[in-house]
PDB file of N, CA and C in Angstrom:
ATOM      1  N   UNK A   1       0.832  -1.185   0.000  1.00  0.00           N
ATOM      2  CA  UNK A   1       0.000   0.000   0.000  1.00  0.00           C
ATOM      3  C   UNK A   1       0.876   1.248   0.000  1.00  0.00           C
ATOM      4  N   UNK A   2       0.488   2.326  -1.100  1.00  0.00           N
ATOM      5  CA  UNK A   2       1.221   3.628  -0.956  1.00  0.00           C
ATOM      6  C   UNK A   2       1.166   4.264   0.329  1.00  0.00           C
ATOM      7  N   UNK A   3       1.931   4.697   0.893  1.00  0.00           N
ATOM      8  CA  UNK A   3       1.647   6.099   2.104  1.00  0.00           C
ATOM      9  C   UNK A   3       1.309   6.972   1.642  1.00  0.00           C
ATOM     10  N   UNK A   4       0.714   7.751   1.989  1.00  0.00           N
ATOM     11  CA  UNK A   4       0.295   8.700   2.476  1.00  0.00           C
ATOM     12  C   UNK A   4       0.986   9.857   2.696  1.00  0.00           C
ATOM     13  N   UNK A   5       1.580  11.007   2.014  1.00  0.00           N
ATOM     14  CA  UNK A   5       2.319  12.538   1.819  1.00  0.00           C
ATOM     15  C   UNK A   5       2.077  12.893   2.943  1.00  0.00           C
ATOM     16  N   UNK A   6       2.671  13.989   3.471  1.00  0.00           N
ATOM     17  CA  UNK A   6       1.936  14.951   4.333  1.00  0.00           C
ATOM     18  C   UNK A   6       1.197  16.310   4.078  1.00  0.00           C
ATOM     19  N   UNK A   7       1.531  16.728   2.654  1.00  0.00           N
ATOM     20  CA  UNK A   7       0.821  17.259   1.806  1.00  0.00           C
ATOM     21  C   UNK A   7      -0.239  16.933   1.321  1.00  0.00           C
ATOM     22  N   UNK A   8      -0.676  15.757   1.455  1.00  0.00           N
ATOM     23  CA  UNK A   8      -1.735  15.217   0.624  1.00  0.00           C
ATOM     24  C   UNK A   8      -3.144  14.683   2.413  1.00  0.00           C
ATOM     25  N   UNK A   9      -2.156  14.606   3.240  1.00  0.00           N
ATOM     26  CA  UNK A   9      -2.603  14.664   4.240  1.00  0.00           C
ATOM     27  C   UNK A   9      -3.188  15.610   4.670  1.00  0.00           C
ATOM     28  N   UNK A  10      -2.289  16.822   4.822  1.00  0.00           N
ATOM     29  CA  UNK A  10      -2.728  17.907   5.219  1.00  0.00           C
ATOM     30  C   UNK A  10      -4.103  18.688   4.269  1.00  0.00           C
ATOM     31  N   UNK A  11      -4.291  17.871   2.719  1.00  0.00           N
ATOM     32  CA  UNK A  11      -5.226  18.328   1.754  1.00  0.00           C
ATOM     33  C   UNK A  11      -6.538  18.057   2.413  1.00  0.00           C
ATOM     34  N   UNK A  12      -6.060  16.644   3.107  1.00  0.00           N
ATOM     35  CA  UNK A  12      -7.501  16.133   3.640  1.00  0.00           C
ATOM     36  C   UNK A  12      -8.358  16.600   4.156  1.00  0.00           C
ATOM     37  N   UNK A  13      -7.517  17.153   5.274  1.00  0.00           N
ATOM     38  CA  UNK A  13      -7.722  17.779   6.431  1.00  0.00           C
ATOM     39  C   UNK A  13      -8.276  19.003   6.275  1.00  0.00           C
ATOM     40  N   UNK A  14      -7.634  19.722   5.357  1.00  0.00           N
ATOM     41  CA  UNK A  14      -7.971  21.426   5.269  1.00  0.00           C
ATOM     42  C   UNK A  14      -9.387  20.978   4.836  1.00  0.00           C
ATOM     43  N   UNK A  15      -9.687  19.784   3.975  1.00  0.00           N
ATOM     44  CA  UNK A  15     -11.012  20.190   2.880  1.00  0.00           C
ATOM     45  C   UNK A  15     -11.783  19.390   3.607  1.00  0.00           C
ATOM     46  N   UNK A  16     -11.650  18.535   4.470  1.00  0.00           N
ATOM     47  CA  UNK A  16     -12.749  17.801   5.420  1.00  0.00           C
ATOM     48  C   UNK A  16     -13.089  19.631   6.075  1.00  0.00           C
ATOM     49  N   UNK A  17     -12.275  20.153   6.858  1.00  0.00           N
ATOM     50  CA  UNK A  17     -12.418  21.236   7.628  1.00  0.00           C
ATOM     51  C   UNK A  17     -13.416  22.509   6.823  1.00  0.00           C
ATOM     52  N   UNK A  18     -12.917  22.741   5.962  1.00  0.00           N
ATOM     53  CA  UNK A  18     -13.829  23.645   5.039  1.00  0.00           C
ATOM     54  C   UNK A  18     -14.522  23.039   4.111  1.00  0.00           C
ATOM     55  N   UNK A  19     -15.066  21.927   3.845  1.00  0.00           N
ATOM     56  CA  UNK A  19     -16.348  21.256   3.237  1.00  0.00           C
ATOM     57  C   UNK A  19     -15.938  21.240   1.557  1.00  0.00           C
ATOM     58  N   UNK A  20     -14.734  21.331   1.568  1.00  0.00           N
ATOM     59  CA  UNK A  20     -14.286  21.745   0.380  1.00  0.00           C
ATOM     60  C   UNK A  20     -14.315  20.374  -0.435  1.00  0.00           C
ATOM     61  N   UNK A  21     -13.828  20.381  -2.105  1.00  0.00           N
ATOM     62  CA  UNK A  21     -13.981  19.702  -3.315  1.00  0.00           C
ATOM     63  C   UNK A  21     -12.356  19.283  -2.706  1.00  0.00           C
ATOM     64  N   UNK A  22     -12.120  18.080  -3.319  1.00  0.00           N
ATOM     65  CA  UNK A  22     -10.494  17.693  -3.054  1.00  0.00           C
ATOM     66  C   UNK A  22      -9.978  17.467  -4.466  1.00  0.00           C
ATOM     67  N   UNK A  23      -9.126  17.939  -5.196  1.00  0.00           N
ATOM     68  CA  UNK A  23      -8.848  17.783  -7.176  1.00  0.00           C
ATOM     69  C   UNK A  23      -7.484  16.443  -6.626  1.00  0.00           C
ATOM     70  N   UNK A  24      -7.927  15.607  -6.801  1.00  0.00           N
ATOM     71  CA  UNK A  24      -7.415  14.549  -7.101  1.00  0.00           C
ATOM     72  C   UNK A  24      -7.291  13.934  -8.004  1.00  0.00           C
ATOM     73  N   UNK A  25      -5.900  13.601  -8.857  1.00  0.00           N
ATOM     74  CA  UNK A  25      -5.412  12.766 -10.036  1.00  0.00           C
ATOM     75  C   UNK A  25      -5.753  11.278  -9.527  1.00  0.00           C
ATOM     76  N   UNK A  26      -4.762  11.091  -8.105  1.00  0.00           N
ATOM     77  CA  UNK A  26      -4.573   9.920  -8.261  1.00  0.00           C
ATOM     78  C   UNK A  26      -5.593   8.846  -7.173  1.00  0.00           C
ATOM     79  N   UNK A  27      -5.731   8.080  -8.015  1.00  0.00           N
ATOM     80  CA  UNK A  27      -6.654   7.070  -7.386  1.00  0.00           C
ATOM     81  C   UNK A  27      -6.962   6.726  -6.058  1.00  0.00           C
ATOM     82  N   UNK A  28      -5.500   6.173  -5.009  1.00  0.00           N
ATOM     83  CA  UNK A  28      -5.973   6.358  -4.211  1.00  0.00           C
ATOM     84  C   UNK A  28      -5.928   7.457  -2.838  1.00  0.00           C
ATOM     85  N   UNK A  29      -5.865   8.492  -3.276  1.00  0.00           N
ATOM     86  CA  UNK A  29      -5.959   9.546  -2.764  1.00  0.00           C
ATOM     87  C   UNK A  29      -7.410   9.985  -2.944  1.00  0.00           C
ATOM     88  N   UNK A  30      -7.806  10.095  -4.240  1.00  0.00           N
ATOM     89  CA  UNK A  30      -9.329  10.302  -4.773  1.00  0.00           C
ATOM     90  C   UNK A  30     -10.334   8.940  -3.601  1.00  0.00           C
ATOM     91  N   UNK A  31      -9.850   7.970  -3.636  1.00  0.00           N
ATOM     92  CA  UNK A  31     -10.563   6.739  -2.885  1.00  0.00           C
ATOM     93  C   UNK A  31     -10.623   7.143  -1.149  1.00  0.00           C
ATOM     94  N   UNK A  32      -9.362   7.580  -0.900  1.00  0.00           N
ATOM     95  CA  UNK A  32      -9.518   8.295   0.476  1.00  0.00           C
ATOM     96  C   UNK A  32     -10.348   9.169   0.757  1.00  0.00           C
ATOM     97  N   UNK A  33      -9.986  10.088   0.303  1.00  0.00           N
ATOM     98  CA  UNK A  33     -10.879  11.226   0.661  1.00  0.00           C
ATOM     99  C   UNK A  33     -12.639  10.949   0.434  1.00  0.00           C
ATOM    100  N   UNK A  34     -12.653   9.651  -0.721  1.00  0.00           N
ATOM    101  CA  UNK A  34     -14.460   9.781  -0.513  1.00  0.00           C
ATOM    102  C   UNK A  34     -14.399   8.749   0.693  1.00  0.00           C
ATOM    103  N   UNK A  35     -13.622   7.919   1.541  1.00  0.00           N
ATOM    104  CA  UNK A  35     -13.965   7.126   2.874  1.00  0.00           C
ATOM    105  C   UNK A  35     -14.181   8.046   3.452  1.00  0.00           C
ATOM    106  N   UNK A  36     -13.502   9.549   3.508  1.00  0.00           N
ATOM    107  CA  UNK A  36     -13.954  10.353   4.817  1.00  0.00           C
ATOM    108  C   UNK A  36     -14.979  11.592   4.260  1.00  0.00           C
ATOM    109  N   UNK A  37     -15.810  11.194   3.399  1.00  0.00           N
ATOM    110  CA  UNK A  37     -17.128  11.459   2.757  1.00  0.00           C
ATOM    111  C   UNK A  37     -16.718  12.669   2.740  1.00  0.00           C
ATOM    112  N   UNK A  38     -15.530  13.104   1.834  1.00  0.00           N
ATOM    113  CA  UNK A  38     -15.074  14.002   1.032  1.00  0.00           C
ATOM    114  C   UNK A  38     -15.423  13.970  -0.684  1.00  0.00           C
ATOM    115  N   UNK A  39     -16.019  14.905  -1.103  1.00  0.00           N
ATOM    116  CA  UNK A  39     -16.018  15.099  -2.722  1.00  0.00           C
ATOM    117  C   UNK A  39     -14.886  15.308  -3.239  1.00  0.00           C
ATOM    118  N   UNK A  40     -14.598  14.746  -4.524  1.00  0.00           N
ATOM    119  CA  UNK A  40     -13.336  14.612  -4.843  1.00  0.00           C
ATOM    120  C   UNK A  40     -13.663  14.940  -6.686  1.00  0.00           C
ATOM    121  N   UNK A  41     -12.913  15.700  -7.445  1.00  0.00           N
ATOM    122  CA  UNK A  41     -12.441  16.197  -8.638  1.00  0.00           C
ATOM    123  C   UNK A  41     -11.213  15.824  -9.450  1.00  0.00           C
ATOM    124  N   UNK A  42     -11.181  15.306 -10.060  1.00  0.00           N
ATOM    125  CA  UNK A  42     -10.176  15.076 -10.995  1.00  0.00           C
ATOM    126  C   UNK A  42      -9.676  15.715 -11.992  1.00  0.00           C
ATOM    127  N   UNK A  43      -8.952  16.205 -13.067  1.00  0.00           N
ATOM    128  CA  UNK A  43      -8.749  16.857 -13.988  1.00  0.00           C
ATOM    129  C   UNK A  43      -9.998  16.672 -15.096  1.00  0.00           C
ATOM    130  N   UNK A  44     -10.262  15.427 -15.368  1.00  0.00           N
ATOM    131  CA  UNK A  44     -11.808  15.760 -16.488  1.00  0.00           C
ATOM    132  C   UNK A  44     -12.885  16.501 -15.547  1.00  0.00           C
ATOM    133  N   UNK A  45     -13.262  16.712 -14.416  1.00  0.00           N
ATOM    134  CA  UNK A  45     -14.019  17.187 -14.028  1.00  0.00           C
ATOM    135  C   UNK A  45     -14.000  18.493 -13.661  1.00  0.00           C
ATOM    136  N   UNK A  46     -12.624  19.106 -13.973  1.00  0.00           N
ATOM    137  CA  UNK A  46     -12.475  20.329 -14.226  1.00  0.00           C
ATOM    138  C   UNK A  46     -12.353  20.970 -15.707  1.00  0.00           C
ATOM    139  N   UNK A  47     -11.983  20.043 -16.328  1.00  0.00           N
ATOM    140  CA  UNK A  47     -12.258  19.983 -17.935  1.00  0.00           C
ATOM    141  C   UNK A  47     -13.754  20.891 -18.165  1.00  0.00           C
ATOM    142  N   UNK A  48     -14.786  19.690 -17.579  1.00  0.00           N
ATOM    143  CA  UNK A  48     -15.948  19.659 -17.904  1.00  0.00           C
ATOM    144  C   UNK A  48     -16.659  20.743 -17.522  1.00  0.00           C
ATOM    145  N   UNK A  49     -16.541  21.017 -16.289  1.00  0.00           N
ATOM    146  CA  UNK A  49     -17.374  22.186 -15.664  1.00  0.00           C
ATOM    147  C   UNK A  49     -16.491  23.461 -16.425  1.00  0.00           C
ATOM    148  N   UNK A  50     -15.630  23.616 -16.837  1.00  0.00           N
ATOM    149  CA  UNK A  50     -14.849  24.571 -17.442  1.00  0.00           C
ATOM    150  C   UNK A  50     -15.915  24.804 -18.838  1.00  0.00           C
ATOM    151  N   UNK A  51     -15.461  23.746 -19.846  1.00  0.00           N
ATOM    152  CA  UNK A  51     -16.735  23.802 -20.569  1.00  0.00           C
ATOM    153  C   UNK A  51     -18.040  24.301 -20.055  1.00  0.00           C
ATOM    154  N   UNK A  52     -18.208  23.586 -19.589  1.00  0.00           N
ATOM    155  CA  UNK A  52     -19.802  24.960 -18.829  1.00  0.00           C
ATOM    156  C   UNK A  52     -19.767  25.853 -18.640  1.00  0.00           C
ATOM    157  N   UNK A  53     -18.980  26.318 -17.964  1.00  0.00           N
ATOM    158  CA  UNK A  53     -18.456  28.014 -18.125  1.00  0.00           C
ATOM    159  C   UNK A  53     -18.346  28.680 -19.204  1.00  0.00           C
ATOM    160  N   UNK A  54     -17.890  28.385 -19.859  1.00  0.00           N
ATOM    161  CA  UNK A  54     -17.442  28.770 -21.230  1.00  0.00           C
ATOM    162  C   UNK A  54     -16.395  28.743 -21.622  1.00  0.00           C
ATOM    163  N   UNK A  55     -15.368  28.736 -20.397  1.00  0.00           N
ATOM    164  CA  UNK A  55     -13.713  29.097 -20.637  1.00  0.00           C
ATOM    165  C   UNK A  55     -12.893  28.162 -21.247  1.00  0.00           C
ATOM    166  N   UNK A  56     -13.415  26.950 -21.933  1.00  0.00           N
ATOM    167  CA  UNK A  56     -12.736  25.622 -22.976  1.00  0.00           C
ATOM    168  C   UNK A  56     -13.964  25.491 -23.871  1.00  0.00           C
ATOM    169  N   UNK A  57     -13.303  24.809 -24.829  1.00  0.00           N
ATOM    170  CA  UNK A  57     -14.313  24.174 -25.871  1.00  0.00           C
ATOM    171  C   UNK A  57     -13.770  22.326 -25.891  1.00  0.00           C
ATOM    172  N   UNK A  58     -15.071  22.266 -26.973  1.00  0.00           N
ATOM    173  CA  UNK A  58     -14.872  20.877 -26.691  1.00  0.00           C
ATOM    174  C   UNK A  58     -13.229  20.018 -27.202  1.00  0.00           C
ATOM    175  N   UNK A  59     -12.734  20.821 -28.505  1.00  0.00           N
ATOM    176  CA  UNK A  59     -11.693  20.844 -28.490  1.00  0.00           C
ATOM    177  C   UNK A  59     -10.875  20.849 -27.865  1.00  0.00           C
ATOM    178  N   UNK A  60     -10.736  21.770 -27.042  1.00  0.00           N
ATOM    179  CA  UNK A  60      -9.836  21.989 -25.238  1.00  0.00           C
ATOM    180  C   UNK A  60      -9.226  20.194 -25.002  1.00  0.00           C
ATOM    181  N   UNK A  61     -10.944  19.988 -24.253  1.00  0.00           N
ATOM    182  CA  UNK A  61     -10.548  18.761 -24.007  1.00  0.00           C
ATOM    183  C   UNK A  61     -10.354  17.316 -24.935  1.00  0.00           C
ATOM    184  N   UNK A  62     -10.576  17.608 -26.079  1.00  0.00           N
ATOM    185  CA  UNK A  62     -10.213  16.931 -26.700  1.00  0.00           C
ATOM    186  C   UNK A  62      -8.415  16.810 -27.111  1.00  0.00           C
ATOM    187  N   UNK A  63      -8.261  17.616 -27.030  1.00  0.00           N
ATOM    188  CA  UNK A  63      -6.747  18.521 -27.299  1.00  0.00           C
ATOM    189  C   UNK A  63      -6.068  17.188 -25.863  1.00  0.00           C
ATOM    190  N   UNK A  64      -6.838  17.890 -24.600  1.00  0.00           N
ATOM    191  CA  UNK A  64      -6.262  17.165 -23.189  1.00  0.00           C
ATOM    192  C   UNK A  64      -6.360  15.649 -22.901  1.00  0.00           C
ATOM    193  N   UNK A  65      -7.669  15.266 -23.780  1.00  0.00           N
ATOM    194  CA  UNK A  65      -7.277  13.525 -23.498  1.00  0.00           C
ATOM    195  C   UNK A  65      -6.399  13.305 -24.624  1.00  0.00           C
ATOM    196  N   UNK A  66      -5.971  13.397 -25.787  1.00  0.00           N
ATOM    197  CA  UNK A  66      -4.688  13.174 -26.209  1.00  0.00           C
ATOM    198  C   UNK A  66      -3.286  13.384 -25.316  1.00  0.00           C
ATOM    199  N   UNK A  67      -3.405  14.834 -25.555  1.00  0.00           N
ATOM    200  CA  UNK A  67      -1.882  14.823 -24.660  1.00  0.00           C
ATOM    201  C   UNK A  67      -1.988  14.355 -23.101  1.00  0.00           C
ATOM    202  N   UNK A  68      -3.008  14.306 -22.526  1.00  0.00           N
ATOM    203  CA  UNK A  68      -2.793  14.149 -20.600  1.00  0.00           C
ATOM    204  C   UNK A  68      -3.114  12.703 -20.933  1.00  0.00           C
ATOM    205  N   UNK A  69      -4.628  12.503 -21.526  1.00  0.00           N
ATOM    206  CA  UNK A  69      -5.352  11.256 -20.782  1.00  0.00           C
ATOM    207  C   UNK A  69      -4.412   9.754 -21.368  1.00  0.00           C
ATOM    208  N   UNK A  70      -3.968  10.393 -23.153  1.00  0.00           N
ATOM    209  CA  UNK A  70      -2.784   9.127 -23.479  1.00  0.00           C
ATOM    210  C   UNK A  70      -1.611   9.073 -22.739  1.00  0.00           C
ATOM    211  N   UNK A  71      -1.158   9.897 -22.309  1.00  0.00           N
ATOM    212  CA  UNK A  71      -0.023   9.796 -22.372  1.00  0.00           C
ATOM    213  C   UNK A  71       1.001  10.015 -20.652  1.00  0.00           C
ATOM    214  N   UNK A  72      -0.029  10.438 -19.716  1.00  0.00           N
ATOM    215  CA  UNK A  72       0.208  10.551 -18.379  1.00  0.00           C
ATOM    216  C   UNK A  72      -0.544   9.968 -17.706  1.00  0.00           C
ATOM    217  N   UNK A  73      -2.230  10.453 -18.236  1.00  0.00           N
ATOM    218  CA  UNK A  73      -3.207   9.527 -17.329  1.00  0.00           C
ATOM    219  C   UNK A  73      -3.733   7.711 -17.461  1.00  0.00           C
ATOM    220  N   UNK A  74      -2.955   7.734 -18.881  1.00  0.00           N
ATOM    221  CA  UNK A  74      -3.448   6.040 -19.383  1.00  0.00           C
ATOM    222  C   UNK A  74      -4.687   5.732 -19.395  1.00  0.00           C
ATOM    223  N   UNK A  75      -5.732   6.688 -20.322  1.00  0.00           N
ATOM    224  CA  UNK A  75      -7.187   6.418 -20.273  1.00  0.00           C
ATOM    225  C   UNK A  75      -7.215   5.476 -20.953  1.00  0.00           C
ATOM    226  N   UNK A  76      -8.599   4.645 -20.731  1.00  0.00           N
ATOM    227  CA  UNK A  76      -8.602   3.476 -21.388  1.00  0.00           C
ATOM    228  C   UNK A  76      -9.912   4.629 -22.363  1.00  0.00           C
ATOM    229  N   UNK A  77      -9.724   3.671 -24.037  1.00  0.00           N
ATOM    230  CA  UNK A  77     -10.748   3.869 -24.820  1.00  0.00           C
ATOM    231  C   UNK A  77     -11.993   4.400 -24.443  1.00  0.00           C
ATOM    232  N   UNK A  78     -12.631   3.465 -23.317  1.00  0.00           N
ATOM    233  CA  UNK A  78     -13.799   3.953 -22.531  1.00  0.00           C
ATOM    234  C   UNK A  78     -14.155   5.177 -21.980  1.00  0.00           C
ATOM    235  N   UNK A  79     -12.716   5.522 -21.284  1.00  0.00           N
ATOM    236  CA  UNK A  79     -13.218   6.342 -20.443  1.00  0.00           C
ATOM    237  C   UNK A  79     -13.150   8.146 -21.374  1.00  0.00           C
ATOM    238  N   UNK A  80     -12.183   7.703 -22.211  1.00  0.00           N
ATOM    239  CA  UNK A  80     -11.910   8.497 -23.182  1.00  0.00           C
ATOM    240  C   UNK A  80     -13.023   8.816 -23.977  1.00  0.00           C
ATOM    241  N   UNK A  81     -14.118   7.764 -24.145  1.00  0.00           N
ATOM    242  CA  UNK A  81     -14.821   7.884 -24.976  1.00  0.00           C
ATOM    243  C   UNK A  81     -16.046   8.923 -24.340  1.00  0.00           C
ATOM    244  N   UNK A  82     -16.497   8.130 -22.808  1.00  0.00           N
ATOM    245  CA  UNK A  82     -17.337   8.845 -21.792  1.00  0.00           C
ATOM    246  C   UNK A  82     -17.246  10.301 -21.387  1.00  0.00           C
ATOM    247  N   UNK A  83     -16.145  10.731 -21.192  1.00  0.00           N
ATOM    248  CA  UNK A  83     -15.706  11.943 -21.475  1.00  0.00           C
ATOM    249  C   UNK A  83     -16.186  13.244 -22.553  1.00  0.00           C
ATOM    250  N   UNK A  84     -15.751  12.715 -23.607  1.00  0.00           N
ATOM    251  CA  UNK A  84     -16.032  13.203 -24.604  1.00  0.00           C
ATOM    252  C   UNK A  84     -17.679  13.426 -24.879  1.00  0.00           C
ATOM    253  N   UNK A  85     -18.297  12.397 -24.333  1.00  0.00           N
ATOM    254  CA  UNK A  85     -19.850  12.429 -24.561  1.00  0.00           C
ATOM    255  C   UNK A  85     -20.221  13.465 -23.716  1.00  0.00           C
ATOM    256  N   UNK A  86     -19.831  13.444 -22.409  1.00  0.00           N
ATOM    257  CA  UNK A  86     -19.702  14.288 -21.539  1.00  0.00           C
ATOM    258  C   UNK A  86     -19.615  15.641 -21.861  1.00  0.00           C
ATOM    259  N   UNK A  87     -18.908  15.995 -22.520  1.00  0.00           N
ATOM    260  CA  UNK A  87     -18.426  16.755 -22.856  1.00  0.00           C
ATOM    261  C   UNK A  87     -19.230  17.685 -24.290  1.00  0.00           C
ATOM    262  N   UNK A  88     -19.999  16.619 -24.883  1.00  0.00           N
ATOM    263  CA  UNK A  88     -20.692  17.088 -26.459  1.00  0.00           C
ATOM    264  C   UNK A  88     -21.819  17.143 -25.705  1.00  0.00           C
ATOM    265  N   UNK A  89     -22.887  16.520 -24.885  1.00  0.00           N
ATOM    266  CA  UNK A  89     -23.874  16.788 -24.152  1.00  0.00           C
ATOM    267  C   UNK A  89     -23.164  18.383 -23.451  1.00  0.00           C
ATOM    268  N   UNK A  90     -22.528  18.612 -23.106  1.00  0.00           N
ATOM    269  CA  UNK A  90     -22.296  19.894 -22.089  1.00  0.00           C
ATOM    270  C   UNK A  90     -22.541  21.022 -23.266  1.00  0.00           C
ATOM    271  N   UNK A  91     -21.591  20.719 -24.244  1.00  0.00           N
ATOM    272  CA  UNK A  91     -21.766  21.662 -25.619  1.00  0.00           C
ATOM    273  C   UNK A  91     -23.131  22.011 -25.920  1.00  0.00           C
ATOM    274  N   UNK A  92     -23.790  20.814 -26.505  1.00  0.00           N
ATOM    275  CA  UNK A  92     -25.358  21.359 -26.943  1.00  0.00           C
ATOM    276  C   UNK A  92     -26.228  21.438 -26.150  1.00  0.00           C
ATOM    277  N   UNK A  93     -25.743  21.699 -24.413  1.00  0.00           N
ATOM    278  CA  UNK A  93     -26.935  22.391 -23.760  1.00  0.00           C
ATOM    279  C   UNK A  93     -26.851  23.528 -23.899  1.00  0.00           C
ATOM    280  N   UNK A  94     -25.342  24.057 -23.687  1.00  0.00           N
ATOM    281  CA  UNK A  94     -24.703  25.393 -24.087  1.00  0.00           C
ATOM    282  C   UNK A  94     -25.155  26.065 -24.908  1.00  0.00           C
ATOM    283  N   UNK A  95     -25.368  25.229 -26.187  1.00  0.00           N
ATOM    284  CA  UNK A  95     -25.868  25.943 -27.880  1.00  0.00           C
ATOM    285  C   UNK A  95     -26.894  26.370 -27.277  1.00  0.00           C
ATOM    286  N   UNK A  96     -28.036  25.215 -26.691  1.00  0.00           N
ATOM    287  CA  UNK A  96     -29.331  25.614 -26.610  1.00  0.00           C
ATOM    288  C   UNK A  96     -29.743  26.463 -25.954  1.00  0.00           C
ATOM    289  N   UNK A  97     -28.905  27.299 -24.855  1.00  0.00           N
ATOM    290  CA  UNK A  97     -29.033  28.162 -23.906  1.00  0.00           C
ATOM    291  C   UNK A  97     -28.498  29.677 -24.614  1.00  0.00           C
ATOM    292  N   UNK A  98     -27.695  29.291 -25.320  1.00  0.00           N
ATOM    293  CA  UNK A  98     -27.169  30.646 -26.201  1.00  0.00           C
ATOM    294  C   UNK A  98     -28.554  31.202 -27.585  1.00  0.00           C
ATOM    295  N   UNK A  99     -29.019  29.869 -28.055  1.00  0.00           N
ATOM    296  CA  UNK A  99     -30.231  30.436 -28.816  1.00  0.00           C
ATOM    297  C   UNK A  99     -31.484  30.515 -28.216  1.00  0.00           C
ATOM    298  N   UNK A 100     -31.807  29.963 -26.908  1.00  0.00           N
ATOM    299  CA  UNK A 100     -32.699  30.839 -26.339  1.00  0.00           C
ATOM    300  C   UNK A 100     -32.709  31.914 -25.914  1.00  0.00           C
ATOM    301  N   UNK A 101     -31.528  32.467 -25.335  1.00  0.00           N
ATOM    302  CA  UNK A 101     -31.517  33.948 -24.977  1.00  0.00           C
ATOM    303  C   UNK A 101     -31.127  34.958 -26.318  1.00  0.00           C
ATOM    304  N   UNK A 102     -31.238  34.090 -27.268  1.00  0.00           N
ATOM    305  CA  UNK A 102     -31.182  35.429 -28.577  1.00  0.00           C
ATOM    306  C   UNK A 102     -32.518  35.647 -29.131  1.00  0.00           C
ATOM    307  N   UNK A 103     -33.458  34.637 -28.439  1.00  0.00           N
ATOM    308  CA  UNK A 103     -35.052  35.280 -29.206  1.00  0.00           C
ATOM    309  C   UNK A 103     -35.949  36.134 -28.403  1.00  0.00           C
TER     310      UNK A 103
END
């Protein structure tokens, strides 16, 4: 079993304490923090809500599971694929919210 940082410790702690989101890459750090019924974020899930914002396009992350998800994060096909859906659903609610407020 990996240990445990004290940085990554101390993440716990601050965000158990302030009710906070925890941006976790790695697995089981992300797995910890939901035992101590902490919410936890990963890089696609900042992807995504970014897209909602407006501040990426779907490109963005398309751009990011090439370079991050091949090649650092080791996405499998799947998850690569889920993502992306994720991601085109986020788009055309977007559209649809941009041409309702133009009529």
């Amino acid at each position: 079993m990996k240990t445990l940082s004290r940085a990554d410790a101390e993440t716990l702690l601050f965000a158990a304490e302030k009710a906070a989101k925890v941006l976790a890459d790695e697995k089981a750090l992300s797995n910890l923090a939901r035992m101590f019924g902490l919410r936890t974020w990963n890089i696609w899930t900042v992807q995504l809500e970014s897209l909602g914002k407006g501040h990426v396009q779907v490109s963005d992350i398309e751009l990011a599971i090439k370079e991050l998800g091949e090649k650092r994060h080791k996405l499998k096909q799947e998850q690569s694929e889920r993502i992306l859906e994720a991601a085109m659903h986020i788009a055309c609610k977007q559209k649809g919210k941009r041409t309702d407020s133009t009529l």
